[in-house]
Protein backbone atom coordinates (compact mmCIF):
# COMPACT_ATOMS: atom_id res chain seq x y z
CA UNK A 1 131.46 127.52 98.90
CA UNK A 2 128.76 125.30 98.45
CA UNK A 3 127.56 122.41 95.84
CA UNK A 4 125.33 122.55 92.56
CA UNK A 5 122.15 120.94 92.88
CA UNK A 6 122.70 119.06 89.84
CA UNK A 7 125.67 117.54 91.41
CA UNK A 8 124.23 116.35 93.90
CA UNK A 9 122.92 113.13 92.19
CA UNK A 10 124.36 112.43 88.91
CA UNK A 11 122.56 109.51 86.51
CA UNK A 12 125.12 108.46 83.80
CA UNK A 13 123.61 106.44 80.99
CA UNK A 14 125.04 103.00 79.52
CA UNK A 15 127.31 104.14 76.52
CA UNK A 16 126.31 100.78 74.54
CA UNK A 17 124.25 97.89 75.20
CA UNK A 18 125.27 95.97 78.14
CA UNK A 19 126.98 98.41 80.38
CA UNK A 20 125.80 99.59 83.84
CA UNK A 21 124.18 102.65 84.78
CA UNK A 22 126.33 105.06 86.93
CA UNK A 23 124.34 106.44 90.18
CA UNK A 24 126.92 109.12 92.35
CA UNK A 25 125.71 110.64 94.84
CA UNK A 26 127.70 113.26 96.57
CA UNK A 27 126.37 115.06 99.80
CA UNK A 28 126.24 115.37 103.34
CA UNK A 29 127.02 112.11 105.32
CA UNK A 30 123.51 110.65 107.77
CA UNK A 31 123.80 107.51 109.98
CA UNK A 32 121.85 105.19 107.32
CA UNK A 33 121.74 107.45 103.83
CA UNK A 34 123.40 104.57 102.47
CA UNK A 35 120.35 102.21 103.06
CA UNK A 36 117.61 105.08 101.80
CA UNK A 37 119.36 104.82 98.84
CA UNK A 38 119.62 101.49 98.47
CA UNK A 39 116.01 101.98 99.25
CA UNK A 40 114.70 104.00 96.63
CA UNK A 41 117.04 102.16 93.98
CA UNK A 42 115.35 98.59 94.73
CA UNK A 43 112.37 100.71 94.52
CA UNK A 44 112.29 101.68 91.10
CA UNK A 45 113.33 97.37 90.71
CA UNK A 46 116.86 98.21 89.87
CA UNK A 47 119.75 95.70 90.87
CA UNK A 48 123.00 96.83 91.96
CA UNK A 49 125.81 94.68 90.43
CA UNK A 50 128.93 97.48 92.16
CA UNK A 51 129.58 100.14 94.16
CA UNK A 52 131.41 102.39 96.60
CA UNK A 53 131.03 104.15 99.55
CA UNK A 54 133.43 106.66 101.27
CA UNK A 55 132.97 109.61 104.06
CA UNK A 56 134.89 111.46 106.86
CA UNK A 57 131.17 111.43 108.91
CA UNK A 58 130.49 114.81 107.61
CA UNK A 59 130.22 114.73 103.70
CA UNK A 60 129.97 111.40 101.91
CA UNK A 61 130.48 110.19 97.97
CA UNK A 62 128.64 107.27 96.90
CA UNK A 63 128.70 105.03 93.39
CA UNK A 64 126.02 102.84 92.54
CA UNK A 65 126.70 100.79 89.11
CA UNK A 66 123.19 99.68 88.22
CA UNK A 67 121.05 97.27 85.51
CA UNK A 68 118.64 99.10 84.45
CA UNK A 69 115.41 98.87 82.01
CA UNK A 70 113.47 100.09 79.57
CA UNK A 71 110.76 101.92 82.03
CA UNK A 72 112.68 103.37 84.14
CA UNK A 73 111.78 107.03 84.78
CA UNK A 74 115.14 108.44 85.31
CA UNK A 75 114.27 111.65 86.11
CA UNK A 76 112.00 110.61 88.94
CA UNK A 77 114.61 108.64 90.23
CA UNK A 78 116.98 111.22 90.54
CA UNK A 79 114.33 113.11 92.68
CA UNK A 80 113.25 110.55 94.88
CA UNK A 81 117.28 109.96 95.37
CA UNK A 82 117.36 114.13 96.37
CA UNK A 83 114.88 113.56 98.66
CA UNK A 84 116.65 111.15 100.73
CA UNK A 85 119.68 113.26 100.90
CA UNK A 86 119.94 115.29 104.55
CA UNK A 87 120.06 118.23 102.28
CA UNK A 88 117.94 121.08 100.89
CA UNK A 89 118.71 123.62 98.56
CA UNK A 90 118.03 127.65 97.76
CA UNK A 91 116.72 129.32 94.36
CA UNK A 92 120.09 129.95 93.58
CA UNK A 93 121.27 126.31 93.70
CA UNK A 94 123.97 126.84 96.71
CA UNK A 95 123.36 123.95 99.00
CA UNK A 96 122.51 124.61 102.63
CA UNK A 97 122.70 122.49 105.68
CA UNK A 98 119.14 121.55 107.40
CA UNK A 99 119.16 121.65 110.86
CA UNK A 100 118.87 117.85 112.46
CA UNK A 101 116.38 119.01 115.13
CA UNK A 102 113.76 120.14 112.97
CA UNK A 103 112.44 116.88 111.20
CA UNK A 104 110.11 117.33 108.25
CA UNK A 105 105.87 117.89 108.64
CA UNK A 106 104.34 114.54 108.34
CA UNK A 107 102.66 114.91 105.01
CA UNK A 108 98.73 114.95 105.34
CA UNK A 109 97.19 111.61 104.46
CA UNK A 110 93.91 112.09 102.17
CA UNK A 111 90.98 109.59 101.36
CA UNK A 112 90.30 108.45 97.94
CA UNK A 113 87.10 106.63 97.51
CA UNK A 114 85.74 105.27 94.62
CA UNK A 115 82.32 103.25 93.72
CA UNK A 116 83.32 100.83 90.87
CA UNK A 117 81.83 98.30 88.55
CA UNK A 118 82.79 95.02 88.48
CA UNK A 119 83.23 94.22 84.69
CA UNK A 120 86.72 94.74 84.28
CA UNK A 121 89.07 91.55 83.32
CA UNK A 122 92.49 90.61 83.76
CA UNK A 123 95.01 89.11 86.44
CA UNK A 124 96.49 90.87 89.72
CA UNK A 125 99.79 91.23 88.50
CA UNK A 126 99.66 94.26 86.48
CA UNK A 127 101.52 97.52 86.19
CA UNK A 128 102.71 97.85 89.83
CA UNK A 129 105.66 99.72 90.48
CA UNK A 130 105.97 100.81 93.94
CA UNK A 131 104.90 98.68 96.97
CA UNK A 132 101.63 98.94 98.95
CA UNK A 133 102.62 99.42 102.54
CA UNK A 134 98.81 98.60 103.89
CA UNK A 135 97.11 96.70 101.78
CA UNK A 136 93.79 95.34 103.04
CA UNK A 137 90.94 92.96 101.27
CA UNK A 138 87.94 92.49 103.29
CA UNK A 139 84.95 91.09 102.48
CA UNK A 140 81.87 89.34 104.29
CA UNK A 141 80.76 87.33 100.71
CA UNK A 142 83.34 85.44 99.41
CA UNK A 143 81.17 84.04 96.67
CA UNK A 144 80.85 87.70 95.44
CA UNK A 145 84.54 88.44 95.79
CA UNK A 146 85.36 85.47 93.57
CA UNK A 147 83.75 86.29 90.82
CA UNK A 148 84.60 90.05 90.84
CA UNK A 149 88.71 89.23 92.05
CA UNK A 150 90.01 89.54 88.60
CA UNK A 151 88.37 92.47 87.54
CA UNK A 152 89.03 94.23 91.11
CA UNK A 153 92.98 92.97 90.87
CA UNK A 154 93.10 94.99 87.15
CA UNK A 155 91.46 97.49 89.02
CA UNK A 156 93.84 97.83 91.66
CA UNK A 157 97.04 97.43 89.06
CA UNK A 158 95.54 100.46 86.65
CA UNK A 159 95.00 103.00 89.91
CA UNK A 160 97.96 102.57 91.64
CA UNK A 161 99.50 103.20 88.02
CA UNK A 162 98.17 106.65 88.02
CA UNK A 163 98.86 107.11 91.47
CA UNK A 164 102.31 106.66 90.67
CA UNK A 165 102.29 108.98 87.30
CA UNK A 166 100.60 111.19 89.80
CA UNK A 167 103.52 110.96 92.57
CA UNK A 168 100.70 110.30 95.57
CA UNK A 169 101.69 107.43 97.74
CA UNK A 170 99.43 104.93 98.54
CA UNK A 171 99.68 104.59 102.38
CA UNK A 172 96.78 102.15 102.87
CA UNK A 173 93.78 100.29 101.16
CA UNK A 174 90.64 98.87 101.97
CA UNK A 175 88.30 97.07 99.46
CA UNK A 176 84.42 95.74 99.83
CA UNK A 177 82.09 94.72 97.53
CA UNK A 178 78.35 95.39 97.55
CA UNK A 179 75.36 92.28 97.12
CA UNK A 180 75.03 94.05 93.22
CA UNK A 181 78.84 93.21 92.27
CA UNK A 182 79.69 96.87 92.71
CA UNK A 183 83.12 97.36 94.63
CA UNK A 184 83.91 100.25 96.82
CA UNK A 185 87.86 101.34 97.04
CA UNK A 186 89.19 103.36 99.61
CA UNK A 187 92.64 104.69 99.33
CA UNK A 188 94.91 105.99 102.04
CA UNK A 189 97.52 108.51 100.33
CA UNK A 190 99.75 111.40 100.58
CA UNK A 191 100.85 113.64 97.98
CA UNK A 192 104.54 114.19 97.18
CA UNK A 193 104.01 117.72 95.83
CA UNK A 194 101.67 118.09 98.87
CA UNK A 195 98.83 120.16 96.97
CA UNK A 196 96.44 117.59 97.13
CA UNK A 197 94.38 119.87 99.47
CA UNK A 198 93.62 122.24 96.67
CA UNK A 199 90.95 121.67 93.78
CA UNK A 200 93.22 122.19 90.68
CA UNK A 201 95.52 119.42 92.08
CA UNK A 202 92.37 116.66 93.00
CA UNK A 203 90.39 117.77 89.40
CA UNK A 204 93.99 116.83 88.03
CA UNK A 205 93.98 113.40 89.36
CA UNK A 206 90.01 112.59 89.19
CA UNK A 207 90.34 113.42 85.83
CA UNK A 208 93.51 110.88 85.52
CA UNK A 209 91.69 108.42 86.81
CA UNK A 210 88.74 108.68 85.07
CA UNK A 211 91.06 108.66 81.47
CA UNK A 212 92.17 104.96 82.32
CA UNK A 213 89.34 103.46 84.16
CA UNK A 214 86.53 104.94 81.78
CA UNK A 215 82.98 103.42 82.62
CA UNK A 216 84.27 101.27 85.04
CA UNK A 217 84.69 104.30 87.56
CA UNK A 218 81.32 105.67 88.77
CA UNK A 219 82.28 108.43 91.08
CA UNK A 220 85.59 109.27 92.78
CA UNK A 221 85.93 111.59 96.10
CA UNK A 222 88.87 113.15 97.49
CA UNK A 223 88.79 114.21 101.15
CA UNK A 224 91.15 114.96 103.77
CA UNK A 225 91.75 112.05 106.22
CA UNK A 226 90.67 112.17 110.19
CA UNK A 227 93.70 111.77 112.48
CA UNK A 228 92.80 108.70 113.33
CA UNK A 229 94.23 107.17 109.56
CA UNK A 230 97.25 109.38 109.79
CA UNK A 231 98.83 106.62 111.56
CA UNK A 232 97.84 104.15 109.01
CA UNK A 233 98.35 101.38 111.42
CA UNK A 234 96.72 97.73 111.30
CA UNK A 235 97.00 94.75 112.85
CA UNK A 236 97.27 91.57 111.11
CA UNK A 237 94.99 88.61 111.84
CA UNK A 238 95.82 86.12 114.46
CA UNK A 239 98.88 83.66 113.33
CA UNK A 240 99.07 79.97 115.07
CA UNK A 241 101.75 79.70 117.11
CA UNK A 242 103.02 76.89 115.01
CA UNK A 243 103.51 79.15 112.06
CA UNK A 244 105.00 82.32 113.95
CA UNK A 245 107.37 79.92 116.03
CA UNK A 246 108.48 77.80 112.11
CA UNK A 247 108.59 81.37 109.92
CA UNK A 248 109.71 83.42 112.39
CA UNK A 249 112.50 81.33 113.85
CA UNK A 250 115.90 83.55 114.25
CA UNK A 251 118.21 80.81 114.91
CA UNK A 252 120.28 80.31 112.12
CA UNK A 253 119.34 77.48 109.60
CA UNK A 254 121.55 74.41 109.82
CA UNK A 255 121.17 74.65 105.91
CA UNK A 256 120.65 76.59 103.33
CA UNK A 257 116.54 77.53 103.05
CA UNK A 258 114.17 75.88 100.45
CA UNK A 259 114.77 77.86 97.13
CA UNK A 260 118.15 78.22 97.30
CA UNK A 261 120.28 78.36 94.17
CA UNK A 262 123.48 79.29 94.92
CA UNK A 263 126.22 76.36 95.61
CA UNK A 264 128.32 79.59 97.10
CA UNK A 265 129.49 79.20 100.49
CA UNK A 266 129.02 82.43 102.84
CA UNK A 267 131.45 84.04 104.94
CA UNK A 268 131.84 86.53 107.07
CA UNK A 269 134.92 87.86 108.55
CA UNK A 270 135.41 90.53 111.15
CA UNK A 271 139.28 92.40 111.24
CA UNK A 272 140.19 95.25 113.64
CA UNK A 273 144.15 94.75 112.45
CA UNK A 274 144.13 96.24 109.26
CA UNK A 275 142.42 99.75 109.95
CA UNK A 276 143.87 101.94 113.25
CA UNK A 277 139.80 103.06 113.25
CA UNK A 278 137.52 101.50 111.59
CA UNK A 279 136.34 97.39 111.90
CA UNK A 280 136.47 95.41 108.49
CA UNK A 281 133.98 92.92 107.59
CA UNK A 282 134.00 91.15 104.69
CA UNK A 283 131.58 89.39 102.81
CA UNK A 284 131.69 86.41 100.57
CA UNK A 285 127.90 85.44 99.31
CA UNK A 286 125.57 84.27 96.61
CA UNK A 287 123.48 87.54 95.20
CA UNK A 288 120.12 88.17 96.06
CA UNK A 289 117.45 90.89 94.91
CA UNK A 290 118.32 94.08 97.10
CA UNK A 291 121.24 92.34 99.07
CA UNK A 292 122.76 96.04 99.30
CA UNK A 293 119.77 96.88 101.12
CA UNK A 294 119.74 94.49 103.57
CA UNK A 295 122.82 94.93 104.47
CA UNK A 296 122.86 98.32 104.67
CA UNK A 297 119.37 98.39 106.50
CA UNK A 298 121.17 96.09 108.84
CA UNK A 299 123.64 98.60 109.47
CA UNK A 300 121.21 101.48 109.93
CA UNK A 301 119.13 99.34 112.53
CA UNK A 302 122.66 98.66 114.13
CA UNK A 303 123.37 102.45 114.81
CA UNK A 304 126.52 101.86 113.00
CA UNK A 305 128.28 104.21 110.18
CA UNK A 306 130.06 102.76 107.02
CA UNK A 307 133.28 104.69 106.86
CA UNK A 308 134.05 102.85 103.13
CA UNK A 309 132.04 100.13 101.22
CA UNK A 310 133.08 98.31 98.84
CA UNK A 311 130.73 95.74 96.57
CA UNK A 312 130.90 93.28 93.67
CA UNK A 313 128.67 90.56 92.21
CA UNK A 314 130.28 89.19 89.20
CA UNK A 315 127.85 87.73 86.50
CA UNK A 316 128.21 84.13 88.08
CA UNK A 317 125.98 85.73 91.22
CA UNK A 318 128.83 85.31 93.74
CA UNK A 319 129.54 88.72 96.00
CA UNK A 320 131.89 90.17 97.45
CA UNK A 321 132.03 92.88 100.46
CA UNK A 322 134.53 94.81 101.98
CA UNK A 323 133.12 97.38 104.89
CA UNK A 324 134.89 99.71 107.19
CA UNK A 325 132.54 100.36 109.93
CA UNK A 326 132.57 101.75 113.48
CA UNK A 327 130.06 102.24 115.85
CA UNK A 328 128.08 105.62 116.55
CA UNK A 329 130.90 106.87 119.37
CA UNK A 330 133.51 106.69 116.82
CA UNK A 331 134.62 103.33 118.07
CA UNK A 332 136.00 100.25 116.21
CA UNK A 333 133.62 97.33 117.36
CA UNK A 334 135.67 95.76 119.76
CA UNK A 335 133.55 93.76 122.07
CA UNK A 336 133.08 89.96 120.85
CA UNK A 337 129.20 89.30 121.82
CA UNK A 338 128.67 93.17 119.46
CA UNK A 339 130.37 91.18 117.13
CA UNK A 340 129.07 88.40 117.21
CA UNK A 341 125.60 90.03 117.77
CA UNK A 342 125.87 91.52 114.27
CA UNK A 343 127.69 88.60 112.34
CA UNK A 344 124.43 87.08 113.38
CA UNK A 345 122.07 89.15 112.00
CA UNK A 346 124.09 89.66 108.83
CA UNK A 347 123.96 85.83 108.27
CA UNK A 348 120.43 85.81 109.14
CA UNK A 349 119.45 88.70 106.45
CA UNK A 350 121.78 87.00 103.88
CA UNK A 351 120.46 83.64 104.16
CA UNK A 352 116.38 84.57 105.15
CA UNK A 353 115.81 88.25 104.06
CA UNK A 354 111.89 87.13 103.64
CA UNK A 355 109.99 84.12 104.57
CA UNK A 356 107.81 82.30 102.91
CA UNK A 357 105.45 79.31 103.73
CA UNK A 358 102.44 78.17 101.88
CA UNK A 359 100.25 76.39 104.66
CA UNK A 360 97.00 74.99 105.79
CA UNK A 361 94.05 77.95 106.55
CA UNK A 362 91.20 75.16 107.03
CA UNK A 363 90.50 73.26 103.45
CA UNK A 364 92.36 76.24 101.53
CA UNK A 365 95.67 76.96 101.04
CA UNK A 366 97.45 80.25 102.02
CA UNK A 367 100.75 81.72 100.87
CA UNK A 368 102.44 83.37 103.32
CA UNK A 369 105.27 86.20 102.98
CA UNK A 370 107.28 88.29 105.36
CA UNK A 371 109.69 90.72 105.71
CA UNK A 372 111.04 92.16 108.45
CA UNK A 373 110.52 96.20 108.87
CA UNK A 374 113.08 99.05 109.51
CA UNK A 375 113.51 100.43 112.85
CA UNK A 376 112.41 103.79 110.84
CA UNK A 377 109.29 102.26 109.49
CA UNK A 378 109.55 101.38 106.17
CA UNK A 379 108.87 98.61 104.98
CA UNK A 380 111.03 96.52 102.34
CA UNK A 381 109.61 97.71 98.51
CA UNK A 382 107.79 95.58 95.48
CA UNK A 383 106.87 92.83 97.86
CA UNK A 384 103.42 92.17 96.77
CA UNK A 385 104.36 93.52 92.98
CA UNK A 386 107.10 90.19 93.06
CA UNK A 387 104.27 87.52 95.08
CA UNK A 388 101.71 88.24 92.32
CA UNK A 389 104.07 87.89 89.39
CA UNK A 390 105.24 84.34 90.54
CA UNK A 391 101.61 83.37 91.25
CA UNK A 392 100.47 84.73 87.43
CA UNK A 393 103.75 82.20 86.18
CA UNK A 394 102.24 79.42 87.84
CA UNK A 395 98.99 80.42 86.66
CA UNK A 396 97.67 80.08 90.22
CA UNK A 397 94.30 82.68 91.19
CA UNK A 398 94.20 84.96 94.79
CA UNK A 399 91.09 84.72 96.25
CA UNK A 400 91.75 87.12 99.20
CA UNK A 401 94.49 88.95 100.40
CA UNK A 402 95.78 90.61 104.06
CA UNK A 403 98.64 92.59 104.22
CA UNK A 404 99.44 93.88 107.92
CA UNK A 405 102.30 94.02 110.72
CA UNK A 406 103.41 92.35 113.66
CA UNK A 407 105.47 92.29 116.30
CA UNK A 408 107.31 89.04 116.70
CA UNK A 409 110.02 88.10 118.50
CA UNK A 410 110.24 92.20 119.73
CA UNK A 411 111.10 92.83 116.04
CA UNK A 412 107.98 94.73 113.63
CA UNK A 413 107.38 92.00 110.70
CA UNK A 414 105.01 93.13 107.33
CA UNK A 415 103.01 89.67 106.91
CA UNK A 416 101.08 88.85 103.67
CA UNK A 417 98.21 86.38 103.91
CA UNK A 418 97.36 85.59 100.39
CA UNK A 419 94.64 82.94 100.18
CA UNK A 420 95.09 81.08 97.16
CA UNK A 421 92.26 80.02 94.33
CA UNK A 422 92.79 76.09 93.57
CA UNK A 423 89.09 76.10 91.85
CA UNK A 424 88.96 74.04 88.57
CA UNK A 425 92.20 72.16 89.06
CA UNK A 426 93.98 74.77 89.42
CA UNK A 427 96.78 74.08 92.10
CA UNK A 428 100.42 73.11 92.31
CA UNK A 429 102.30 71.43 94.76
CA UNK A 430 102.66 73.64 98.00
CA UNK A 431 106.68 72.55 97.76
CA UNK A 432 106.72 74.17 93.76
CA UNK A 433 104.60 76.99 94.82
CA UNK A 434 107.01 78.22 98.17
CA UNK A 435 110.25 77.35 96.28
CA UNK A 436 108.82 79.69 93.13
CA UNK A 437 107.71 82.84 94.81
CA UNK A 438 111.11 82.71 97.03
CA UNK A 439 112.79 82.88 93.70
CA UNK A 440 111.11 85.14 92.30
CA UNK A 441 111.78 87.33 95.98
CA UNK A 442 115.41 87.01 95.84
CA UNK A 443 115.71 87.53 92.30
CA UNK A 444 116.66 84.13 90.84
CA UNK A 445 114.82 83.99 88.11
């Protein structure tokens, strides 16, 4: 007996306007699958407004009722969704079980370089839809960088388009410009299909390239990366300790944090009565962009499975959760510091799931953003896509931008230093600027 491929993930379209999008997902159960997915959903900037979860600890079913758009490429969805499954599958379609104790290759990271004119125009926000896990701007001339940032930020929006098209990953950038205005772009990425190594596959994506950018690209190279950028790791730049010890703070807030909408009062309950195995917490909260996935990744960081989830956000924003948990022996979660431990850290994902500042970096301002990373690695998706939209509503510039990670308080933070442009007037009040990209974060407007 086994499973159809096809059923394996099943994407049912809205029968009229206005209805939800029905994700199931029916396969083998993981510690955590219910946060990948959650993953790859907020990934492709979908918001879940239901769903259910339910599993004996071997096979699980999961519903996802989703609000979708116009863009959305369905069918890549549905693959990236496979992917996460601990699953493969034969010609025939007959699912088979992969073996736990051989984890995948690590997928070869190549070099893209490119030389590049400056002459393109247009803002940073552009057509960015997946995040940029390393994303590094450095520069020695900052006079040169300013008056080459908008055309390099169209740049950046129009490559990582193809990229996507193109299903390589960007793992890691690094951009410098030259004393003539030229700008030279090196990109860190794997290759889904992993046959970027051969010449049909990099002739495919040179050419795709060189179909959007036109004369603004002057050569592009494709080489295999040393070993040495497989690890694609990079620290940020030193923080004061007044900042790390203000953004980073994991007490819990005596109020709710700047930017928040919601008048909804949040609860958490913990009940070991009404399940002979399993813990129950429940959930009452205001809805934020990928609350699923934080609580989910919460769980996953946790060790702890989700026997049955249950969640609703009616179209007033308030939620609702219902989850039967236990811990990775099998265990209901009896001790009260483990509970408290992770009512904690719940409250602290619900109420601060990113932090923002805006701040003092000598006579310039700097917006600051960050969001804490999985134990697996990843880091939490469309970040920078949702900081540059906010700044392009308040019309504000970048001048420079760092994107790196940190350990703080023994937990691995992704911090963005984005050095703001308040040249010719241009500036808001650091109060409207924080409060607007948090919105824009959590999803509130």
């Amino acid at each position: 007996m086994g499973i159809l491929y096809e059923d394996v993930v099943v994407i049912r379209q809205a029968e009229k306007p206005g209805d939800s999008i029905v994700i199931t997902v029916n396969c083998p159960d993981k510690t955590g699958l219910g946060c990948d997915l959650c993953r790859v959903i907020l990934l492709f900037g979908l918001s879940i407004c239901r769903g259910d979860a339910s599993t004996d600890g071997k096979w699980c079913y999961l519903v996802f009722w989703v609000v979708g758009k116009p863009s959305t490429r369905w069918s890549l969805l549905k693959k990236r969704l496979l992917e996460v499954c601990p699953s493969h599958f034969s010609t025939s379609g007959i699912y088979s079980y992969r073996l736990e104790n051989q984890p995948p290759k690590p997928p070869d990271v190549f070099l893209l370089k490119f030389w590049c004119s400056s002459d393109r125009k247009g803002l940073l926000h552009g057509s960015l839809s997946f995040p940029i896990k390393f994303f590094i701007v450095l520069t020695k001339c900052f006079a040169i960088f300013k008056r080459v940032s908008l055309g390099f930020y169209n740049f950046i929006s129009h490559v990582t388009e193809v990229l996507c098209e193109l299903e390589l990953t960007i793992k890691r950038v690094k951009v410098s410009t030259a004393p003539d205005g030229k700008v030279m772009d090196l990109f860190f990425v794997t290759d889904t299909r992993e046959l970027l190594h051969t010449r049909k596959r990099q002739e495919e994506t040179v050419h795709h390239l060189q179909t959007v950018l036109g004369n603004t690209l002057i050569s592009c190279e494709i080489e295999l990366a040393g070993p040495d950028v497989t690890a694609c790791s990079q620290v940020s730049s030193f923080l004061p300790s007044a900042i790390t010890g203000d953004m980073f703070n994991l007490e819990l807030p005596v109020g709710p944090p700047s930017g928040f909408l919601g008048s909804t009062p949040l609860s958490i309950a913990v009940d070991n009565t009404l399940s002979p195995s399993h813990t129950l917490v429940q959930i009452h909260c205001q809805d934020h962009k990928g609350l699923i996935y934080d609580m989910m990744r919460t769980l996953k960081d946790y060790n702890i499975q989700l026997s049955y989830g249950r969640f609703f956000a009616n179209p007033k924003g308030n939620c609702e959760l219902d989850l039967f948990i236990m811990q990775a022996d099998g265990k209901k979660i009896m001790d009260p510091n483990k509970q408290n431990a992770l009512c904690s850290r719940l409250r602290m994902e619900l109420l601060h799931p990113l932090r923002v500042a805006v701040v003092s970096r000598g006579p310039d301002t700097e917006l600051l953003v960050a969001n804490p990373v999985e134990l697996s690695g990843r880091g939490r998706p469309l970040v920078f896509h949702d900081i540059t939209l906010a700044l392009k509503i308040l019309n504000i510039c970048i001048f420079s931008v760092e994107i790196g990670r940190r350990m703080i308080h023994d937990r691995e933070w992704e911090v963005y230093r984005i050095l703001l442009d308040e040249a010719d007037g241009n500036s808001e009040p650091r109060n409207k600027i924080q409060d607007h990209v948090r919105k824009i974060l959590m999803g509130w407007e």
